[in-house]
PDB file of N, CA and C in Angstrom:
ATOM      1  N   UNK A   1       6.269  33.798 -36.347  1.00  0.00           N
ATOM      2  CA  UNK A   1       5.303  34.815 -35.990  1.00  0.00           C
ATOM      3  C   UNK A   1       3.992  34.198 -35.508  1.00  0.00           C
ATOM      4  N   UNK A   2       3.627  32.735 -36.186  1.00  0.00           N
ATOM      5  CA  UNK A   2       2.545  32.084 -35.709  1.00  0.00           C
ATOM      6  C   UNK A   2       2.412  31.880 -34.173  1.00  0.00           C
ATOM      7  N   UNK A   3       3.410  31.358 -34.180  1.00  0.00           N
ATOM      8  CA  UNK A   3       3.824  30.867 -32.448  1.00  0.00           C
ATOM      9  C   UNK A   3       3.761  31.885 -31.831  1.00  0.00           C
ATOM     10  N   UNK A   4       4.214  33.319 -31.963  1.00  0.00           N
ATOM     11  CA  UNK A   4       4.214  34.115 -31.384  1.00  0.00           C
ATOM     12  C   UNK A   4       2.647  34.745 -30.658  1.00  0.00           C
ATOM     13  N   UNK A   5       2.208  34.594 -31.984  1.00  0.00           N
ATOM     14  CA  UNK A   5       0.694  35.062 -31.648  1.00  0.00           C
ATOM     15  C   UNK A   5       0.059  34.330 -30.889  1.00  0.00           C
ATOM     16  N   UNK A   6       0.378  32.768 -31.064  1.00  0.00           N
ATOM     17  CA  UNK A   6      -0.149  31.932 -30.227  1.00  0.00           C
ATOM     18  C   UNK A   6      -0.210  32.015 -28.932  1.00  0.00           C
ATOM     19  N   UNK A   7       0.894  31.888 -28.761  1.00  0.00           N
ATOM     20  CA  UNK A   7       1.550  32.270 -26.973  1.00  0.00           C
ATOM     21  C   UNK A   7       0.883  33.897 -26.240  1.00  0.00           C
ATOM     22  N   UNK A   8       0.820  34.370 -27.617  1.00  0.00           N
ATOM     23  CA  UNK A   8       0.459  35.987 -26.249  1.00  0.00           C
ATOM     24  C   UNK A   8      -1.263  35.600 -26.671  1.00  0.00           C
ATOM     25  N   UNK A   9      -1.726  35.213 -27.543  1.00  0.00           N
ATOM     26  CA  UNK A   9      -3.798  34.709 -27.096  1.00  0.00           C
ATOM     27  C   UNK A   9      -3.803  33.773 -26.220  1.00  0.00           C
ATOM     28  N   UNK A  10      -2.517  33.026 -25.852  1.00  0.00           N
ATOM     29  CA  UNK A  10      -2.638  32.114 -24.771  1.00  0.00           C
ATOM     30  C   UNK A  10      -2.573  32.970 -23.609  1.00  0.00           C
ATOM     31  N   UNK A  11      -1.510  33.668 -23.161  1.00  0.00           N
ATOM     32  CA  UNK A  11      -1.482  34.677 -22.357  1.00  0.00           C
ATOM     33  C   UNK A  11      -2.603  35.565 -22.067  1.00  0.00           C
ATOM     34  N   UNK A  12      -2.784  36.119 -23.052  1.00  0.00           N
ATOM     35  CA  UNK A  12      -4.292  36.895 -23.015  1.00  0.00           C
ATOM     36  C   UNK A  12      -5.295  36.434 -22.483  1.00  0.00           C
ATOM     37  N   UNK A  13      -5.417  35.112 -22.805  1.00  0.00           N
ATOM     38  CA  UNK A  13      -6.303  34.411 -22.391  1.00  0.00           C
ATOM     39  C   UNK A  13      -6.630  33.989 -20.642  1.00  0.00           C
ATOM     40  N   UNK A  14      -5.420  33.718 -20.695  1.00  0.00           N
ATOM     41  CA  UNK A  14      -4.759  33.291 -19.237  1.00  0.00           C
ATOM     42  C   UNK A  14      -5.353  34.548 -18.363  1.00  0.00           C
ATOM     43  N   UNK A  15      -4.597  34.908 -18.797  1.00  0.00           N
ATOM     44  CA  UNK A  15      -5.288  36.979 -17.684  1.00  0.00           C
ATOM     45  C   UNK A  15      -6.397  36.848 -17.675  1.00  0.00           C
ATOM     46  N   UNK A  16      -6.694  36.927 -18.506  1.00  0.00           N
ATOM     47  CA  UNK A  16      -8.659  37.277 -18.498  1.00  0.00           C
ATOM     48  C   UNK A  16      -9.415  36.135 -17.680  1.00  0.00           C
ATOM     49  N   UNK A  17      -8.569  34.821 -18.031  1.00  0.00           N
ATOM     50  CA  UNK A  17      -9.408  33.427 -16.937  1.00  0.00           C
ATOM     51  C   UNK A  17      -9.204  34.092 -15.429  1.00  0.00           C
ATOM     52  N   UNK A  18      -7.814  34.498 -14.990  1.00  0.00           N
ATOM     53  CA  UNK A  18      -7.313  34.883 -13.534  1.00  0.00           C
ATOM     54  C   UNK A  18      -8.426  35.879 -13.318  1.00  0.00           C
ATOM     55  N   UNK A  19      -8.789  36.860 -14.111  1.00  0.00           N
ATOM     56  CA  UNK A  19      -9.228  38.092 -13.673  1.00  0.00           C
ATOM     57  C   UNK A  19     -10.731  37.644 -12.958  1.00  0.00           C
ATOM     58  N   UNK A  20     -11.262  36.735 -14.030  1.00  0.00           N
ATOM     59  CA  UNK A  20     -12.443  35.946 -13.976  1.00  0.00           C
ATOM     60  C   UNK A  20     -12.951  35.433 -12.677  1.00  0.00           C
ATOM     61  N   UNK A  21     -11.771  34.311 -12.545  1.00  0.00           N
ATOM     62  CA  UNK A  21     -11.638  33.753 -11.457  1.00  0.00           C
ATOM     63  C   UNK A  21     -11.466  34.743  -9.922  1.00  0.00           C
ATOM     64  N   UNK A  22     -11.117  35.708 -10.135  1.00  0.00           N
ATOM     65  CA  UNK A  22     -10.907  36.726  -9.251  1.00  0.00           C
ATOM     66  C   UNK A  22     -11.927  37.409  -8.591  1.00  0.00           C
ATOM     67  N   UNK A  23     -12.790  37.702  -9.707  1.00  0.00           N
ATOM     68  CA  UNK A  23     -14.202  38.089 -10.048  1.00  0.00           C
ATOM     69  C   UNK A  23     -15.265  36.952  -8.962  1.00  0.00           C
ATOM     70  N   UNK A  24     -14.655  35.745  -9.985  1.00  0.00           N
ATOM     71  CA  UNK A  24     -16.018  34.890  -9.216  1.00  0.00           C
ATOM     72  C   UNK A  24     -15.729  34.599  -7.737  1.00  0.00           C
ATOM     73  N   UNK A  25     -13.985  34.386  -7.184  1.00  0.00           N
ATOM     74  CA  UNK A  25     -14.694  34.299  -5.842  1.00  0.00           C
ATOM     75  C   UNK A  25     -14.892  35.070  -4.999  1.00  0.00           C
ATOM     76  N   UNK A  26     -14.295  36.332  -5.713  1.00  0.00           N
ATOM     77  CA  UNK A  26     -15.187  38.059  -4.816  1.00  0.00           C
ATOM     78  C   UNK A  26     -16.774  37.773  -5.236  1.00  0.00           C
ATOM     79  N   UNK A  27     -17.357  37.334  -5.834  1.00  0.00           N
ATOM     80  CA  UNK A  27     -18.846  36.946  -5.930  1.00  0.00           C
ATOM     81  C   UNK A  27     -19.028  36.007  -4.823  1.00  0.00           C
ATOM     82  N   UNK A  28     -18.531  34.785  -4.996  1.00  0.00           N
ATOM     83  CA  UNK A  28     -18.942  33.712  -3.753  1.00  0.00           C
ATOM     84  C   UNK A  28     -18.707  34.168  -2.413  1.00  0.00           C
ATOM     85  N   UNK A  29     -17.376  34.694  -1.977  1.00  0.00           N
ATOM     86  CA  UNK A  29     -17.517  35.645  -1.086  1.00  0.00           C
ATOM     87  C   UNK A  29     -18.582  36.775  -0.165  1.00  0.00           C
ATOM     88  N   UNK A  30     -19.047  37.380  -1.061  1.00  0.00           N
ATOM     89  CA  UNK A  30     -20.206  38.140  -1.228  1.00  0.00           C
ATOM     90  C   UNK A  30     -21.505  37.494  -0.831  1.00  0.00           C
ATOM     91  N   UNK A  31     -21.617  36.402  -0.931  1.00  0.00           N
ATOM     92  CA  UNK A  31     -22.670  35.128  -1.321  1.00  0.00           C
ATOM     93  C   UNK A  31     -22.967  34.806   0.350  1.00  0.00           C
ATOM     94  N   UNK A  32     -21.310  34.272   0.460  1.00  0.00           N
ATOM     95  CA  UNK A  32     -21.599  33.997   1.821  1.00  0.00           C
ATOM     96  C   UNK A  32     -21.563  34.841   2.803  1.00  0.00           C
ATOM     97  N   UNK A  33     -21.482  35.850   2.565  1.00  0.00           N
ATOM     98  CA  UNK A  33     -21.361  36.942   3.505  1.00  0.00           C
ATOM     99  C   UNK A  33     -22.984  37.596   3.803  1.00  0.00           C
ATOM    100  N   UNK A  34     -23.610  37.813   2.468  1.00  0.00           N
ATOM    101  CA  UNK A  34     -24.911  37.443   2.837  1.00  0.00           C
ATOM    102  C   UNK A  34     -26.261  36.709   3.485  1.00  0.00           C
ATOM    103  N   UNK A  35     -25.515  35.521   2.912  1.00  0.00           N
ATOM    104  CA  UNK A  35     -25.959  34.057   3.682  1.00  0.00           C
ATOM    105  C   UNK A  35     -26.068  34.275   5.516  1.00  0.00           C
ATOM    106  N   UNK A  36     -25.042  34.628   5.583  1.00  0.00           N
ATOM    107  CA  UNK A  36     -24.735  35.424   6.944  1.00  0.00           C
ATOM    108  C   UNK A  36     -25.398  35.822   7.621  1.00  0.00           C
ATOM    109  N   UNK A  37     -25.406  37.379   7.006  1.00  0.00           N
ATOM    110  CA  UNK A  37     -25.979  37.518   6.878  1.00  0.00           C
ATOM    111  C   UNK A  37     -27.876  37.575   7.180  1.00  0.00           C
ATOM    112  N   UNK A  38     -28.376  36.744   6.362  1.00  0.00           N
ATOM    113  CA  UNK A  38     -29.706  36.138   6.671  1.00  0.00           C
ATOM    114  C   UNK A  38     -29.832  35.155   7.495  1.00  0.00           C
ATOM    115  N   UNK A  39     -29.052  34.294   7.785  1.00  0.00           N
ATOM    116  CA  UNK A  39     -28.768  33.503   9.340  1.00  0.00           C
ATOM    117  C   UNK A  39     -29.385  34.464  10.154  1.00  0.00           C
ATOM    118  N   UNK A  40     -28.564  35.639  10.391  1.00  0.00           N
ATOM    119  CA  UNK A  40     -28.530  36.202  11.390  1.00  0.00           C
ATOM    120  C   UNK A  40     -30.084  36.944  11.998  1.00  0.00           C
ATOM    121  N   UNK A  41     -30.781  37.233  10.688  1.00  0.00           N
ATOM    122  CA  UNK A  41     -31.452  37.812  10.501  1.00  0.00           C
ATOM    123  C   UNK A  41     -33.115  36.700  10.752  1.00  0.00           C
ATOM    124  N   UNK A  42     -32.649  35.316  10.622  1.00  0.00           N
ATOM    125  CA  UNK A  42     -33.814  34.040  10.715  1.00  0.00           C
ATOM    126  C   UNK A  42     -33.578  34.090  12.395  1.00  0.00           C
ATOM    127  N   UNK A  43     -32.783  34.111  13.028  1.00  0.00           N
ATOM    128  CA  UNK A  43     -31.797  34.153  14.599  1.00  0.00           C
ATOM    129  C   UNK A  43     -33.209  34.989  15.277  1.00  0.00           C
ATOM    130  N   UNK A  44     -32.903  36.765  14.655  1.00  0.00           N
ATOM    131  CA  UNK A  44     -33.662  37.196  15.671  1.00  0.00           C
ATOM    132  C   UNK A  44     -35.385  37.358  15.355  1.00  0.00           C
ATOM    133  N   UNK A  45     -35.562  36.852  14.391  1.00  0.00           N
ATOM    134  CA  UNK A  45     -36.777  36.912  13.799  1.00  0.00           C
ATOM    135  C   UNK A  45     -37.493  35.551  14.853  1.00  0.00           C
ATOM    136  N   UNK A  46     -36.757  34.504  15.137  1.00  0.00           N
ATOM    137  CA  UNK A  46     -37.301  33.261  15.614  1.00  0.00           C
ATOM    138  C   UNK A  46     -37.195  33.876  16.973  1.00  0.00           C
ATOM    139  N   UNK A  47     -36.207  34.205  17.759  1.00  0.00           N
ATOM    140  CA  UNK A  47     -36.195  34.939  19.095  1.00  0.00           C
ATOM    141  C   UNK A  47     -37.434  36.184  19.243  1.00  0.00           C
ATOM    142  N   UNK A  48     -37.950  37.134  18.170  1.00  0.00           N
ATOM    143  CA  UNK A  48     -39.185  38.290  18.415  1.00  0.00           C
ATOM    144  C   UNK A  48     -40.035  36.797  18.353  1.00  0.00           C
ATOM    145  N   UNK A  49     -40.441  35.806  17.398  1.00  0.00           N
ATOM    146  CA  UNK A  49     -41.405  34.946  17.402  1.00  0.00           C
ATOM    147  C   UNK A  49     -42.010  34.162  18.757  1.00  0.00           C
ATOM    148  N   UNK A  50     -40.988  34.176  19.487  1.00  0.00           N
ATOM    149  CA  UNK A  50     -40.548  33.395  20.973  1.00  0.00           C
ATOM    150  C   UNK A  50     -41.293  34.766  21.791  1.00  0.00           C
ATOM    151  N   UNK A  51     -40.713  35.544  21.483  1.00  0.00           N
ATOM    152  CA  UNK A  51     -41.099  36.804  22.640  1.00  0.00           C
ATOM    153  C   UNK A  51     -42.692  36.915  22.361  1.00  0.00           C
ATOM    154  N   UNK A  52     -42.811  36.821  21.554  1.00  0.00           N
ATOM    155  CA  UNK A  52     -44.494  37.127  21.007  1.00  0.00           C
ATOM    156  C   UNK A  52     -45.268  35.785  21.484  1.00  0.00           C
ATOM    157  N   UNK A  53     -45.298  35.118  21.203  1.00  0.00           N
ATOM    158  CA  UNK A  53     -45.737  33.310  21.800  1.00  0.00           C
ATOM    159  C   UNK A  53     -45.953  34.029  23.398  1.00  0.00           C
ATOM    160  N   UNK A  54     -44.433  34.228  24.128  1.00  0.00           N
ATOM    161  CA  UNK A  54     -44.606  34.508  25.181  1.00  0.00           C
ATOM    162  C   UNK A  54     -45.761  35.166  25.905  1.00  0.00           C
ATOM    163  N   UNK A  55     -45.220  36.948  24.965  1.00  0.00           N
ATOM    164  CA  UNK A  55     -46.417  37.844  25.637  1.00  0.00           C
ATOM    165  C   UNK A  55     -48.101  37.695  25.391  1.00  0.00           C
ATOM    166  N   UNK A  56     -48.128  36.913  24.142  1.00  0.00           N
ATOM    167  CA  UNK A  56     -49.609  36.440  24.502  1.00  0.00           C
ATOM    168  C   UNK A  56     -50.098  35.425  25.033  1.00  0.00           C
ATOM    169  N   UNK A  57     -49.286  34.226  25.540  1.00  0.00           N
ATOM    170  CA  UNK A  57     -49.859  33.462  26.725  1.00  0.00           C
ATOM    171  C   UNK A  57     -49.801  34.373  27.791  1.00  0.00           C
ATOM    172  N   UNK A  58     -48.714  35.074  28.174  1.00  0.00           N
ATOM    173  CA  UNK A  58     -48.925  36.237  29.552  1.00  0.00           C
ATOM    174  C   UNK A  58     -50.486  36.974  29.164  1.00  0.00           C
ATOM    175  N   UNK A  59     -50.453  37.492  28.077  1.00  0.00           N
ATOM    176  CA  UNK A  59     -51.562  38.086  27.888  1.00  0.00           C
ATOM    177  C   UNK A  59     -53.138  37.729  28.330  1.00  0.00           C
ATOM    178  N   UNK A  60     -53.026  36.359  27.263  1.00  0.00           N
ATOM    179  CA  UNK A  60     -54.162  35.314  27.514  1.00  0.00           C
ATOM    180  C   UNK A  60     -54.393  34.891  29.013  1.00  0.00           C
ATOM    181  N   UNK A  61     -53.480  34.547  29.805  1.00  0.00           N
ATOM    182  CA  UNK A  61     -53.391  34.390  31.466  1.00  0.00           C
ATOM    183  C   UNK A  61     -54.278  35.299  31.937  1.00  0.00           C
ATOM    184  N   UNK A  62     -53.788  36.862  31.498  1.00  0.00           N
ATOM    185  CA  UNK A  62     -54.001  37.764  32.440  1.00  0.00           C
ATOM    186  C   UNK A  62     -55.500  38.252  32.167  1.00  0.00           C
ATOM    187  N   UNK A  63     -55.937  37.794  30.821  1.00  0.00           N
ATOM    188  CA  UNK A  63     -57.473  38.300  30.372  1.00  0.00           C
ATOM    189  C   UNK A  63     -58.355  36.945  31.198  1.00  0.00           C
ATOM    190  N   UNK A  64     -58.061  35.625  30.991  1.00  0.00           N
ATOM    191  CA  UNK A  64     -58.750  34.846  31.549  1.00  0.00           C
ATOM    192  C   UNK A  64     -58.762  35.151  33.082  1.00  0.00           C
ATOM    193  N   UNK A  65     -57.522  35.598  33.537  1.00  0.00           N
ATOM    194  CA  UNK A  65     -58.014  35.628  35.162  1.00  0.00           C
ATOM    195  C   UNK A  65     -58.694  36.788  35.410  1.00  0.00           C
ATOM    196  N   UNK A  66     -58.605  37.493  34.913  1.00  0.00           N
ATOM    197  CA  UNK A  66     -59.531  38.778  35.213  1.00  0.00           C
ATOM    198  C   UNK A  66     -61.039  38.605  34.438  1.00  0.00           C
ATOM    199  N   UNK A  67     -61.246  37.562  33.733  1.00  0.00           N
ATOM    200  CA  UNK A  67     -62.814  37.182  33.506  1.00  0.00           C
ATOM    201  C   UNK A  67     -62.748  36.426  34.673  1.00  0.00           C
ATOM    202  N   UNK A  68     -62.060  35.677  35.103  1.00  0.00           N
ATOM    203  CA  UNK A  68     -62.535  34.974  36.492  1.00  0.00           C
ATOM    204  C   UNK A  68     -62.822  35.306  37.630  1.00  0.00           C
ATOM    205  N   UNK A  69     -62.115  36.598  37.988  1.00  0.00           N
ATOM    206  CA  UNK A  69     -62.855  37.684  38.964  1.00  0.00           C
ATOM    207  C   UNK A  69     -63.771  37.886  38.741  1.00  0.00           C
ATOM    208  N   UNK A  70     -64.433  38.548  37.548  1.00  0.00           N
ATOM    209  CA  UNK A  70     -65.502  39.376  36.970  1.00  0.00           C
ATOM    210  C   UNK A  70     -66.107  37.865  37.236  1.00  0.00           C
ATOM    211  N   UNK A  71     -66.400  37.212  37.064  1.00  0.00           N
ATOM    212  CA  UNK A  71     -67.165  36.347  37.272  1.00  0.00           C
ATOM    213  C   UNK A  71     -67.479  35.713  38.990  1.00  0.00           C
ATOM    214  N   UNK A  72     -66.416  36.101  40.186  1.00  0.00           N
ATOM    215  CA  UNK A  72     -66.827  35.545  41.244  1.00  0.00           C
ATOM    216  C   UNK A  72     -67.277  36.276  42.171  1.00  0.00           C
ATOM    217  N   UNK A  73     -67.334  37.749  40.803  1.00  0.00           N
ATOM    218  CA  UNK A  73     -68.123  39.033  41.592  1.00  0.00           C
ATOM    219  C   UNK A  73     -69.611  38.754  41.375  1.00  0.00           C
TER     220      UNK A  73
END
């Protein structure tokens, strides 16, 4: 009967590690899917950063040359 018990808390045991394990790499999964995620999200954040750089040198261009008129008036 000892053995018996032994073998099914081994069993028991066993399940509950699988289930675990099941658990954790639907977590890591998850993890990297996020990760992803935020890649994706650093991607277009650095591309608006680029666009912005852009439109205020266009900007800056377009205010300095138009003080430079105003000035050769």
């Amino acid at each position: 009967m000892k053995v018996m018990n032994e073998l099914y808390q081994t069993a028991i045991f066993e399940i509950n590690r699988e289930k675990y394990m099941v658990h954790v790499k639907d977590r890591f999964r998850k993890i990297e899917q996020f990760k992803g995620k935020i890649r994706e999200v650093e991607r277009v954040l650095e591309l608006l950063t680029q666009e912005v750089v852009i439109e205020a040198i266009v900007l800056t261009s377009a205010i300095v040359e138009g003080l430079s008129r105003m000035e050769e008036r």
